[in-house]
C-alpha atoms as a PDB file:
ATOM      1  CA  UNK A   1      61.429  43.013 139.967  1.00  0.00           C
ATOM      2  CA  UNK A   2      57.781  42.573 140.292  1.00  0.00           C
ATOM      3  CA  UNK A   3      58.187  39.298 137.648  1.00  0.00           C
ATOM      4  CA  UNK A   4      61.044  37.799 139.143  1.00  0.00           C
ATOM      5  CA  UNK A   5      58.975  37.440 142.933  1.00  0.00           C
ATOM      6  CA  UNK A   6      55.720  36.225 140.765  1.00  0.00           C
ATOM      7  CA  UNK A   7      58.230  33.551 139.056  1.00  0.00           C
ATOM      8  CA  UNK A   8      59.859  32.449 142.036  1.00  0.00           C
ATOM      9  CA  UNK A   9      56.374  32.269 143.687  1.00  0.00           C
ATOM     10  CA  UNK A  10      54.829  30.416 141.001  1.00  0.00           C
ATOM     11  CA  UNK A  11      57.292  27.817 141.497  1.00  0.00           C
ATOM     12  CA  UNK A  12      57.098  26.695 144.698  1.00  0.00           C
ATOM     13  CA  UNK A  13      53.437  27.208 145.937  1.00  0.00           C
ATOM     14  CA  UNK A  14      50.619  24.538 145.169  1.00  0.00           C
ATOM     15  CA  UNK A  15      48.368  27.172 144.141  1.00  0.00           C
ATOM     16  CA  UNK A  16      50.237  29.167 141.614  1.00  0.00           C
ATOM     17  CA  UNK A  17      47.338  31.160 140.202  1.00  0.00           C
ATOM     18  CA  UNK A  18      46.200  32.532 143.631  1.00  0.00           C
ATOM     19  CA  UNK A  19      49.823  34.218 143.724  1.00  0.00           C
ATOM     20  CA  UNK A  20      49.168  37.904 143.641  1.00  0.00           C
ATOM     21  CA  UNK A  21      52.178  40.352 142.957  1.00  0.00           C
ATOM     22  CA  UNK A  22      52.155  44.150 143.182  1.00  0.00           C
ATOM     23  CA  UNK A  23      54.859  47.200 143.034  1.00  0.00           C
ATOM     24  CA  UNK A  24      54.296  50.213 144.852  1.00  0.00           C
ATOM     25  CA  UNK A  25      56.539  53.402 145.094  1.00  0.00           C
ATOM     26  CA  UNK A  26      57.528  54.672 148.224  1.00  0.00           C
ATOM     27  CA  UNK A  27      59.641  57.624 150.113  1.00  0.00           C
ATOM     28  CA  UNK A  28      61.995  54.738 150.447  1.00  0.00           C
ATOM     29  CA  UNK A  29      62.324  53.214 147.440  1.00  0.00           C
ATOM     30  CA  UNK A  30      60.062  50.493 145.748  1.00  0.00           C
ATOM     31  CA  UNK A  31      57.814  48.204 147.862  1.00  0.00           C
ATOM     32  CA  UNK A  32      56.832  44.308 146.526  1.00  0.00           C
ATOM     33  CA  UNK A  33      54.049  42.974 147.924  1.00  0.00           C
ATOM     34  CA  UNK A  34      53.742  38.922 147.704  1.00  0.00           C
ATOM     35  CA  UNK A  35      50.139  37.709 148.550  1.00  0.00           C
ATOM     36  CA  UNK A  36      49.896  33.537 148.685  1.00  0.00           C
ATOM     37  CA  UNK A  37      47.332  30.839 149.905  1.00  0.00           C
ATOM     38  CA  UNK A  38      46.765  30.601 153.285  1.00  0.00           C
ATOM     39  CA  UNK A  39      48.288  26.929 152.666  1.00  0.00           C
ATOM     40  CA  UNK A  40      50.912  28.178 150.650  1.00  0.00           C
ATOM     41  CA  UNK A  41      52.290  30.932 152.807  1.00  0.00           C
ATOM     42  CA  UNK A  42      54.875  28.549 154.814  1.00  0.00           C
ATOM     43  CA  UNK A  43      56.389  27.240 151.456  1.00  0.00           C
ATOM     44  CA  UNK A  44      57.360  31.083 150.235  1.00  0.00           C
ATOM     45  CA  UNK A  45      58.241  31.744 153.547  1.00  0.00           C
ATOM     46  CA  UNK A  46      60.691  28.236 154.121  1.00  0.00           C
ATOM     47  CA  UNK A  47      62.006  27.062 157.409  1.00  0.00           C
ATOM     48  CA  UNK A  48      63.797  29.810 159.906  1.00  0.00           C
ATOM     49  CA  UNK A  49      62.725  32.168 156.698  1.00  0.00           C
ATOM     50  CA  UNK A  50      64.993  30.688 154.491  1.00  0.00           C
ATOM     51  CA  UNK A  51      62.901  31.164 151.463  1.00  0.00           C
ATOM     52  CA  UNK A  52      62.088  34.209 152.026  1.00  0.00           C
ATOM     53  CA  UNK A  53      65.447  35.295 152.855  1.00  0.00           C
ATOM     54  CA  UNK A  54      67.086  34.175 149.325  1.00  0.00           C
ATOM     55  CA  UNK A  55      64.084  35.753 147.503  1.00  0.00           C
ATOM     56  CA  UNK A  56      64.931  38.965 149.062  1.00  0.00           C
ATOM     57  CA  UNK A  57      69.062  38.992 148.139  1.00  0.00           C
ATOM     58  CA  UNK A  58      67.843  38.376 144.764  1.00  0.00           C
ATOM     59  CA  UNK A  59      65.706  41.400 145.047  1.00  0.00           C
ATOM     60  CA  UNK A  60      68.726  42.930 146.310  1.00  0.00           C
ATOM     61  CA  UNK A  61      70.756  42.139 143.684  1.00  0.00           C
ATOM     62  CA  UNK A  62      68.240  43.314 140.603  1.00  0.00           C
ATOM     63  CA  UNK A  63      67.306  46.753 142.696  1.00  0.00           C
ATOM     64  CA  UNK A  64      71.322  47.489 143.055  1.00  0.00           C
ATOM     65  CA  UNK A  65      71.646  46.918 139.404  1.00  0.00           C
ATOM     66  CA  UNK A  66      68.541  49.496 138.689  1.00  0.00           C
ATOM     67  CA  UNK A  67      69.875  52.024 141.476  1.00  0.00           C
ATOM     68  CA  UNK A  68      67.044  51.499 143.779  1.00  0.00           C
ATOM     69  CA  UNK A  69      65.929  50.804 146.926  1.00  0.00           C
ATOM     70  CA  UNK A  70      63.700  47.604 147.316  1.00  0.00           C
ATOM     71  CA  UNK A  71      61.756  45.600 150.011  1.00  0.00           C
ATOM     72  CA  UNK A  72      59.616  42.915 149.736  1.00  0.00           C
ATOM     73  CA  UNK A  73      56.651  42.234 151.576  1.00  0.00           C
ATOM     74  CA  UNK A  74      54.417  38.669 152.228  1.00  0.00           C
ATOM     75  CA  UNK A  75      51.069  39.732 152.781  1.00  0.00           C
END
């Protein structure tokens, strides 16, 4: 889960080796936390939080898959 986020972040930003990924587990489930540029944080984000939106259903998708819970989190 943790590469697909850094992938997808890569991607898009200007500044793909300031993209920081981590993976915590929590009561809930797994957290991902997605840390960008200051400059960059409106491109992973997208307009109305489109971006962010479809980056999440994919998370979605992979955690159903494993049988987990998942959230992601732009720092």
């Amino acid at each position: 889960m943790k590469e697909l986020i850094e992938y997808i972040a890569r991607s898009i930003v200007r500044a793909p080796d300031e993209v920081k990924v981590t993976q915590e587990n929590d009561d809930d489930g797994v957290v991902v936390k997605l840390e960008v540029a200051p400059d960059d944080k409106g491109r992973v984000i997208g307009r109305q939080g489109r971006v962010a939106e479809a980056m999440r259903t994919l998370l979605r998708v992979v955690a159903t898959k494993e049988g987990v819970r998942v959230r992601l989190e732009i720092v």
